[in-house]
Protein backbone atom coordinates (compact mmCIF):
# COMPACT_ATOMS: atom_id res chain seq x y z
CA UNK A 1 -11.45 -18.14 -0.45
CA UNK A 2 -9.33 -15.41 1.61
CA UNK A 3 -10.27 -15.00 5.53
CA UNK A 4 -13.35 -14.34 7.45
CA UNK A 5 -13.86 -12.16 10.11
CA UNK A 6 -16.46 -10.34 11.57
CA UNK A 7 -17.40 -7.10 10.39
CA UNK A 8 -17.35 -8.67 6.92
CA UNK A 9 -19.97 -9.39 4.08
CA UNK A 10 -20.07 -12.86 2.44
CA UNK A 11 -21.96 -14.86 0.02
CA UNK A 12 -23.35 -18.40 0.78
CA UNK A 13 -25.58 -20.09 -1.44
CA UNK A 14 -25.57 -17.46 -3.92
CA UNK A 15 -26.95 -15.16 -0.89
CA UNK A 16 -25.12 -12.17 0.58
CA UNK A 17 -24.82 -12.43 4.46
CA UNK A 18 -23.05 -11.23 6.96
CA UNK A 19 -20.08 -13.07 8.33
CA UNK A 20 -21.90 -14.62 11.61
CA UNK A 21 -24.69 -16.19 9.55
CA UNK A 22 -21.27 -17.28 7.14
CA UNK A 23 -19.85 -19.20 10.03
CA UNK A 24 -22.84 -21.17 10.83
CA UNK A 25 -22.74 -21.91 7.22
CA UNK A 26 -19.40 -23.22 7.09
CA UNK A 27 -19.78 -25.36 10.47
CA UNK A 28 -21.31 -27.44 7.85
CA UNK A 29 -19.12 -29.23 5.92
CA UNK A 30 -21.25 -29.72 3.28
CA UNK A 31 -21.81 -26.43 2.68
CA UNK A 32 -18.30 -25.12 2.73
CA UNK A 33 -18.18 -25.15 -1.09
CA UNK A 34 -20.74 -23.01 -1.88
CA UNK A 35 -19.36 -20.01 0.52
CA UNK A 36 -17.67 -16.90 -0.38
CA UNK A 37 -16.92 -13.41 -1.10
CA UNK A 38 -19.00 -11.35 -2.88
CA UNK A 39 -19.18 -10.80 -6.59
CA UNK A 40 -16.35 -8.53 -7.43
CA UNK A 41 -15.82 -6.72 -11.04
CA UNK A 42 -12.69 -4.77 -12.05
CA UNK A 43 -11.85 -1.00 -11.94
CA UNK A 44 -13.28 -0.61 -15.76
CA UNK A 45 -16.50 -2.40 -15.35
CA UNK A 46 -17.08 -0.31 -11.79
CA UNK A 47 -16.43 2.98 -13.44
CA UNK A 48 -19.30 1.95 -16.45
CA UNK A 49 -22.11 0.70 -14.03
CA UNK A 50 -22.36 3.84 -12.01
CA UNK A 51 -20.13 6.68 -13.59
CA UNK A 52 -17.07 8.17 -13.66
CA UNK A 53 -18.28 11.18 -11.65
CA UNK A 54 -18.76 8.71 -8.51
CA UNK A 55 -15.75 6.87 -8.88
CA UNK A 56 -12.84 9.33 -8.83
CA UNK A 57 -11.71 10.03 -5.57
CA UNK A 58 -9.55 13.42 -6.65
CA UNK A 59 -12.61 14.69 -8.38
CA UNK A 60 -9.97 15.71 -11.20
CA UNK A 61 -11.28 14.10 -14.33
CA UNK A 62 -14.92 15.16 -14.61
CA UNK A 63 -15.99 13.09 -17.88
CA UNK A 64 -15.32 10.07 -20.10
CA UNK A 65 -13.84 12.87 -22.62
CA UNK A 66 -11.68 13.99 -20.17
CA UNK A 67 -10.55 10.54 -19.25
CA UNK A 68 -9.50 9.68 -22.89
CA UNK A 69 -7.37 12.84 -23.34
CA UNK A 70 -5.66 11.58 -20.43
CA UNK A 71 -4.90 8.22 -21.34
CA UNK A 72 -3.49 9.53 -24.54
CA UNK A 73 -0.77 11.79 -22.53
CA UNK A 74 -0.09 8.63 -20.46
CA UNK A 75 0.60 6.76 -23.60
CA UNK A 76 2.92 9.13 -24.51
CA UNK A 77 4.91 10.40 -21.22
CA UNK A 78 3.59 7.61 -19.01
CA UNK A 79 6.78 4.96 -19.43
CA UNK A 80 8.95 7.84 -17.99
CA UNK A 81 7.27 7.48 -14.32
CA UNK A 82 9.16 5.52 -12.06
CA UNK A 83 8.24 4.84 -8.42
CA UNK A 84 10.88 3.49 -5.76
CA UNK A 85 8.95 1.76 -2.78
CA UNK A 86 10.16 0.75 0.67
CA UNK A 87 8.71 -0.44 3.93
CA UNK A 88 10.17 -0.70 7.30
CA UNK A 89 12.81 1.84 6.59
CA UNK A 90 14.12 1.88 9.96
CA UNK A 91 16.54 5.23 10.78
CA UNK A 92 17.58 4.09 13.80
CA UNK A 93 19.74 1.66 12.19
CA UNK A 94 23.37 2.49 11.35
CA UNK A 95 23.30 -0.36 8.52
CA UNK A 96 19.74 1.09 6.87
CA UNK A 97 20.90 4.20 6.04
CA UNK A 98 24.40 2.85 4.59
CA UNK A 99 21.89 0.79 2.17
CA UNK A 100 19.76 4.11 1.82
CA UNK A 101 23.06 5.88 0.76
CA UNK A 102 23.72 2.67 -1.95
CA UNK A 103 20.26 2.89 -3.27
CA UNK A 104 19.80 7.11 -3.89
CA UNK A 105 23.36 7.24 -5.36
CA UNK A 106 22.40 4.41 -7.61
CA UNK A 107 18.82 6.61 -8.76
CA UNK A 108 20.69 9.73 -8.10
CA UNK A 109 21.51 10.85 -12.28
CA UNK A 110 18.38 9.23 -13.49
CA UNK A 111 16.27 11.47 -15.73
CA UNK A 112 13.65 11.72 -15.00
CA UNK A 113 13.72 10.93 -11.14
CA UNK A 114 11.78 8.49 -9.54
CA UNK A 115 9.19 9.27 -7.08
CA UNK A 116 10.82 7.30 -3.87
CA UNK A 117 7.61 6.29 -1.00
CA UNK A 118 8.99 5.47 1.87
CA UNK A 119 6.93 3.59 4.15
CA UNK A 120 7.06 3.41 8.39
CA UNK A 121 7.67 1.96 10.39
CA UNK A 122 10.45 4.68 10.56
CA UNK A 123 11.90 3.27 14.27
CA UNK A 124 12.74 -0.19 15.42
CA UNK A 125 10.72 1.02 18.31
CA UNK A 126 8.30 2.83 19.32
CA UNK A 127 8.56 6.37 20.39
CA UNK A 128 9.98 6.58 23.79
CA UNK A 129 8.07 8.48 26.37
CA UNK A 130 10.94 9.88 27.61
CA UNK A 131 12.11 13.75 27.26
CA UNK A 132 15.19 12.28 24.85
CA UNK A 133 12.60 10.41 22.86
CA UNK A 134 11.68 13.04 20.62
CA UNK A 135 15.02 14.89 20.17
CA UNK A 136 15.93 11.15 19.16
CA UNK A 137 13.55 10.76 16.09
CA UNK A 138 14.08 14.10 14.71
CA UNK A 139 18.03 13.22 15.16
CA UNK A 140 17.20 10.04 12.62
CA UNK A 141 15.06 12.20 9.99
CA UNK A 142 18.03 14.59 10.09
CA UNK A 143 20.51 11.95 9.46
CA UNK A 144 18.24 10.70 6.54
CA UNK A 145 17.97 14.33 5.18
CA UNK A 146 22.35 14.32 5.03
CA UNK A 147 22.56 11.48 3.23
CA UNK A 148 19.69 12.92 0.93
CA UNK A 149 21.72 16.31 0.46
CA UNK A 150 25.05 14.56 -0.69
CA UNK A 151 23.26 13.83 -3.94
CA UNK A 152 22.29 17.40 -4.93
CA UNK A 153 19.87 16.51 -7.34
CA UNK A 154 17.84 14.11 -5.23
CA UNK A 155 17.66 17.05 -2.52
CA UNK A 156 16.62 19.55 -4.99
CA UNK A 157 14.36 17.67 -7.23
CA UNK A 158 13.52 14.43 -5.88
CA UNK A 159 9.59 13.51 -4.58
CA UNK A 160 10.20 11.46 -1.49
CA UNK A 161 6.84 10.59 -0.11
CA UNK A 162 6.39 9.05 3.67
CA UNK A 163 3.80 7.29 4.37
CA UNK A 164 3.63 6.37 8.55
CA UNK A 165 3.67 3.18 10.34
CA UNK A 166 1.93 1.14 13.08
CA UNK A 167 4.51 2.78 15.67
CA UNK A 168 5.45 5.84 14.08
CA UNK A 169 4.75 9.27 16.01
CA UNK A 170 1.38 10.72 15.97
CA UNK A 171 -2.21 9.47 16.65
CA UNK A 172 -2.00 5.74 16.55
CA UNK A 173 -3.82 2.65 16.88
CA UNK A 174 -6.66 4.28 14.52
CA UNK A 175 -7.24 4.03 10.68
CA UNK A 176 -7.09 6.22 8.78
CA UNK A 177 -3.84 7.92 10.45
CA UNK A 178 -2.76 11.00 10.08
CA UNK A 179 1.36 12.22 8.80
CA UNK A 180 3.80 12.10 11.25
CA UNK A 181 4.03 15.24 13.02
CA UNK A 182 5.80 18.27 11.54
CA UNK A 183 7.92 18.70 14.83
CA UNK A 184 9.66 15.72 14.13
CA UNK A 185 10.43 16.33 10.23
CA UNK A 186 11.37 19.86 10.45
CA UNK A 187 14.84 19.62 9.60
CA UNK A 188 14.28 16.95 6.50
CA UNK A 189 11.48 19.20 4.93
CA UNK A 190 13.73 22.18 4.77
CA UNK A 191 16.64 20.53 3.35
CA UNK A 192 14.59 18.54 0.80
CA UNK A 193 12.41 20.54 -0.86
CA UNK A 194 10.07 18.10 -2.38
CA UNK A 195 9.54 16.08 1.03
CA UNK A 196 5.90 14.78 1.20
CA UNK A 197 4.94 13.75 4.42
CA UNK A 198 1.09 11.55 3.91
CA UNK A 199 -1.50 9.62 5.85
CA UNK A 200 -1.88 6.24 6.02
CA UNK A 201 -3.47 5.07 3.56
CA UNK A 202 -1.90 7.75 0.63
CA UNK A 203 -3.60 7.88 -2.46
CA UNK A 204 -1.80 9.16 -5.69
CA UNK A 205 -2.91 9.66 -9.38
CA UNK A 206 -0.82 8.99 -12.08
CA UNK A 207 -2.02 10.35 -15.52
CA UNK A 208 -5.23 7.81 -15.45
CA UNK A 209 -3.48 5.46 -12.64
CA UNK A 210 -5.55 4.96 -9.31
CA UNK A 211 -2.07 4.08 -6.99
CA UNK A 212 -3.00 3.42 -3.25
CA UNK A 213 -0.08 3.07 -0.67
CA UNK A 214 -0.85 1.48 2.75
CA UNK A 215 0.67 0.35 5.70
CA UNK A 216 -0.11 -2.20 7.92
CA UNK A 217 0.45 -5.54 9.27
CA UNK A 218 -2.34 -7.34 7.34
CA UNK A 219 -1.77 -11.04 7.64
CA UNK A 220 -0.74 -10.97 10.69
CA UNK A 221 -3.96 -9.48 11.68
CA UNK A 222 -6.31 -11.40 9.34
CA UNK A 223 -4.79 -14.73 10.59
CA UNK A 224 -5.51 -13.91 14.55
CA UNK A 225 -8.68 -12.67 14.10
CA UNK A 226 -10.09 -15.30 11.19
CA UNK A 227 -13.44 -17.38 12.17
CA UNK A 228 -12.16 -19.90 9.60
CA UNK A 229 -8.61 -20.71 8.70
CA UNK A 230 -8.41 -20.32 4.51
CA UNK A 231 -8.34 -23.61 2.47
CA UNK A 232 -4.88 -24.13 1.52
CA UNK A 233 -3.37 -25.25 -2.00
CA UNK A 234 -1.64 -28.99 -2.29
CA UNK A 235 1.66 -29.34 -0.50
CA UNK A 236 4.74 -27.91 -2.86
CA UNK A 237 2.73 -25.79 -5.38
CA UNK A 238 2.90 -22.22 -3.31
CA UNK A 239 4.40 -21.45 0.07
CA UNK A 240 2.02 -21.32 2.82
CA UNK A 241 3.50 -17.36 3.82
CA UNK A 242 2.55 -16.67 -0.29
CA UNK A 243 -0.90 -18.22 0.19
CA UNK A 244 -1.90 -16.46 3.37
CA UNK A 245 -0.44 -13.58 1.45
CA UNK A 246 -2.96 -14.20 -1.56
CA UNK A 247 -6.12 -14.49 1.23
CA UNK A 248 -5.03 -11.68 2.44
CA UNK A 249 -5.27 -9.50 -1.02
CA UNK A 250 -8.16 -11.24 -1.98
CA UNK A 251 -9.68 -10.37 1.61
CA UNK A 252 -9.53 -6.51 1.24
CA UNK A 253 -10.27 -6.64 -2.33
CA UNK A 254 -13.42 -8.14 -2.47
CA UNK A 255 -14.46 -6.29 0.81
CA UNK A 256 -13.36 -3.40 -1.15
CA UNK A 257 -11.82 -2.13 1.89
CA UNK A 258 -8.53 -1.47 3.79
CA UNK A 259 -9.47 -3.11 7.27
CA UNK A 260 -12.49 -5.45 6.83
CA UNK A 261 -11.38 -6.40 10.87
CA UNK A 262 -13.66 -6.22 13.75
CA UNK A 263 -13.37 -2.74 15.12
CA UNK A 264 -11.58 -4.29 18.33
CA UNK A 265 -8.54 -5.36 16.30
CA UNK A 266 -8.95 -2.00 13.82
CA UNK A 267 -10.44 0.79 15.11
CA UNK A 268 -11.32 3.38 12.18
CA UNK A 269 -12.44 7.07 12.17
CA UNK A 270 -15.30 7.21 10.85
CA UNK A 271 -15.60 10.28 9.41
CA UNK A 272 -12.89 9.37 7.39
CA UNK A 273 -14.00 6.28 6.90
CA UNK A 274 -14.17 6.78 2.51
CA UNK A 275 -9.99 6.81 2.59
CA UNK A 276 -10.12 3.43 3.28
CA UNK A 277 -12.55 2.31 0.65
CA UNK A 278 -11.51 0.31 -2.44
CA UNK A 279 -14.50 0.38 -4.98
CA UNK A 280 -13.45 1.07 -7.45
CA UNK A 281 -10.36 -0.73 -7.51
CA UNK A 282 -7.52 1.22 -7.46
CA UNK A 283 -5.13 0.05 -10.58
CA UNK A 284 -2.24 -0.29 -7.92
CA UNK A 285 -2.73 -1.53 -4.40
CA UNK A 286 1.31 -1.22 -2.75
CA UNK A 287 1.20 -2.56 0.81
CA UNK A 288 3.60 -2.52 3.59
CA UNK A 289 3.07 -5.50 5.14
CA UNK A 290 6.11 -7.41 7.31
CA UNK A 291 5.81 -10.45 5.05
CA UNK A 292 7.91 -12.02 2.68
CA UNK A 293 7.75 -9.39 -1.32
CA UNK A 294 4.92 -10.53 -3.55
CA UNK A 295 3.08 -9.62 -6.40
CA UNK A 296 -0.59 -10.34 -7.66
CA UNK A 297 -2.83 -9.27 -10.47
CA UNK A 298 -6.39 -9.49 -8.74
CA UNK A 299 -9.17 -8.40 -11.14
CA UNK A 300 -6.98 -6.01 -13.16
CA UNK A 301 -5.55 -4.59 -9.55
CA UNK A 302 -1.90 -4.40 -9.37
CA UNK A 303 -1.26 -6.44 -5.02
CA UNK A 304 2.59 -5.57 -4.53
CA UNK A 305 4.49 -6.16 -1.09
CA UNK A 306 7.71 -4.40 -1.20
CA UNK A 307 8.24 -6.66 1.74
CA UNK A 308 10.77 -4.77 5.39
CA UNK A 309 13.68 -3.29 3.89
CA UNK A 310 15.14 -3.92 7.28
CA UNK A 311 15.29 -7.01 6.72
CA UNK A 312 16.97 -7.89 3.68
CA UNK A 313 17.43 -4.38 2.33
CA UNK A 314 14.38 -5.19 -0.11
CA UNK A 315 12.63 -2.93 -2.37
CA UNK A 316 10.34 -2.52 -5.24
CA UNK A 317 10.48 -0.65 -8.39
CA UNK A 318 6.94 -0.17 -9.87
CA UNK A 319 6.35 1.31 -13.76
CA UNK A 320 2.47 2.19 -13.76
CA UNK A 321 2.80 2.29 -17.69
CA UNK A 322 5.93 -0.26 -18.03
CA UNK A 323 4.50 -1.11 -22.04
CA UNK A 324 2.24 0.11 -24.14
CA UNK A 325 0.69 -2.08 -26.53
CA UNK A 326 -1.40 0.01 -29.45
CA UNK A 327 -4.50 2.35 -26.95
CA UNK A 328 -3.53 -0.10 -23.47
CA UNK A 329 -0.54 0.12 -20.87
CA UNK A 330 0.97 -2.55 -18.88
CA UNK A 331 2.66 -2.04 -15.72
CA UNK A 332 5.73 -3.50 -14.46
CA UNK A 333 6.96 -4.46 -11.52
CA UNK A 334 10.85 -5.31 -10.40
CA UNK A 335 12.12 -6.75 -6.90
CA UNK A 336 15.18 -5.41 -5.75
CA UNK A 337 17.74 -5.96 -3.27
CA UNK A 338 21.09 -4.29 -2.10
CA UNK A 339 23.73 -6.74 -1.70
């Protein structure tokens, strides 16, 4: 069912309508069974009805032709990409970045590296308006950089991509966001060469992979601002935090969009309004959210929670092409934890 909210499209009685007419709907019993989300299809079926042309976001791959030579290279080099994915990385804490060390030595002779995404929010809290509270963040990215720099090959070879938080310095309280500032990261970016620092959402392309990596506290945000609490599944079959979880993914799928939230709970620039689109679907969907680690196949679309390594020192290890079975790939996807 997933939540609704205003700001949303829905489909009632086989008719798309928007989500006030949806809640008048639903007030009716009766009719709660024949309301929904739209119609979705998967990434394939999206790029056939209306061309690949108008699908691809990098404008890299310019025909079907092209497409196919592609998939062939990631048949054959594709099970060698790795990426290492974390949320909630908080510097600031003396015990993170003795699990950060644990983790990079542990990745540190692999060949070929992984590509390690770090996701915000970087700070337990948020930037202090005080003169000190600057000097203090750029004092956390260089203590992340010398832990870095102890594995030589990480510093010098490595991809570490950030990707900022809710509270992480910069323009906030708007999607799409932009990096975190470069005055804060100078010292990181010129000890580690390959140091990526993104927006919020990031989007990546691997060989023929669609990956998108975003941030943000999504359930907690689709459950305050919900017209209609979801229908939950029978006592003992799923958690209720794995459910709300599944509404959630479901929610932004079929929208096909990052923040289907009324613009009083997500305010979005609109100019930049396509980066948060999700038609087609992306093959990978990786999202920070400061819920419990999960992972869903929706339509074809790979929904994966690394869940706050703060927490429990939690991460997730993602293969885009984990098998390949004759002309297809599988992905794979591994929880881990530091003891």
């Amino acid at each position: 069912m997933g939540f609704f909210s205003e700001k949303q499209i829905d489909n009632a009685d086989d008719e798309l309508i928007s989500i006030t007419r949806v809640v008048d709907f639903l007030n009716n019993r009766q009719l709660r069974n024949v309301a929904g989300s739209p119609i979705v299809e998967n990434r394939s079926s999206a790029i056939q009805a209306i061309g690949l042309q108008n699908t691809d976001i990098f404008n890299s791959i310019n025909s079907l032709s092209e497409l196919e030579k592609e998939r062939q290279q990631e048949i054959k080099h594709g099970q060698d990409g790795m990426f290492v994915i974390l949320s909630d990385v908080h510097l600031d804490n003396p015990s993170v970045l003795d699990k950060l060390e644990v983790m990079l030595e542990g990745y540190s002779e692999f060949t070929p590296l992984p590509v390690f995404i770090f996701m915000g929010n970087f700070m337990s809290k948020p930037l202090s308006a005080s003169s000190d509270g600057g000097k203090a963040v750029m004092s956390y990215f260089e203590d992340l950089a010398g832990i870095i720099c102890k594995f030589p090959k990480l510093a010098k070879e490595g991809r570490f991509v950030f990707v900022p938080g809710p509270s992480d310095p910069g323009i906030t309280g708007v999607l799409p966001r932009g990096p975190i500032p470069n005055y804060f990261t100078g010292a990181l970016r010129s000890k580690v060469k390959h140091a990526f620092f993104a927006s919020n959402p990031c989007r990546m392309r691997f060989f023929t992979k669609e990956l998108v990596f975003f941030r943000d506290d999504l359930v907690s945000k689709m459950r305050r601002h919900t017209l209609l609490q979801p229908r939950q599944e029978e006592e003992g079959s799923t958690s209720v935090q794995r459910q709300l979880s599944r509404h959630a993914v479901k929610t932004v799928l079929d929208q096909s969009h990052l923040s289907p939230l009324p613009l009083s709970a997500s305010p979005i620039f609109w100019q930049h309004d396509h980066a948060l689109r999700l038609y087609p679907f992306p093959d990978a969907l990786i999202i920070g959210d400061r819920v419990d680690q999960y992972y869903e196949n929706y339509e074809e679309c790979d929904a994966i929670n690394p869940g706050p390594f703060t927490a429990g020192y939690n991460f997730v290890v993602y293969r885009p092409v984990g098998e390949v079975r004759k002309s297809d790939t599988t992905s794979e996807v591994e929880f881990s934890q530091i003891e």
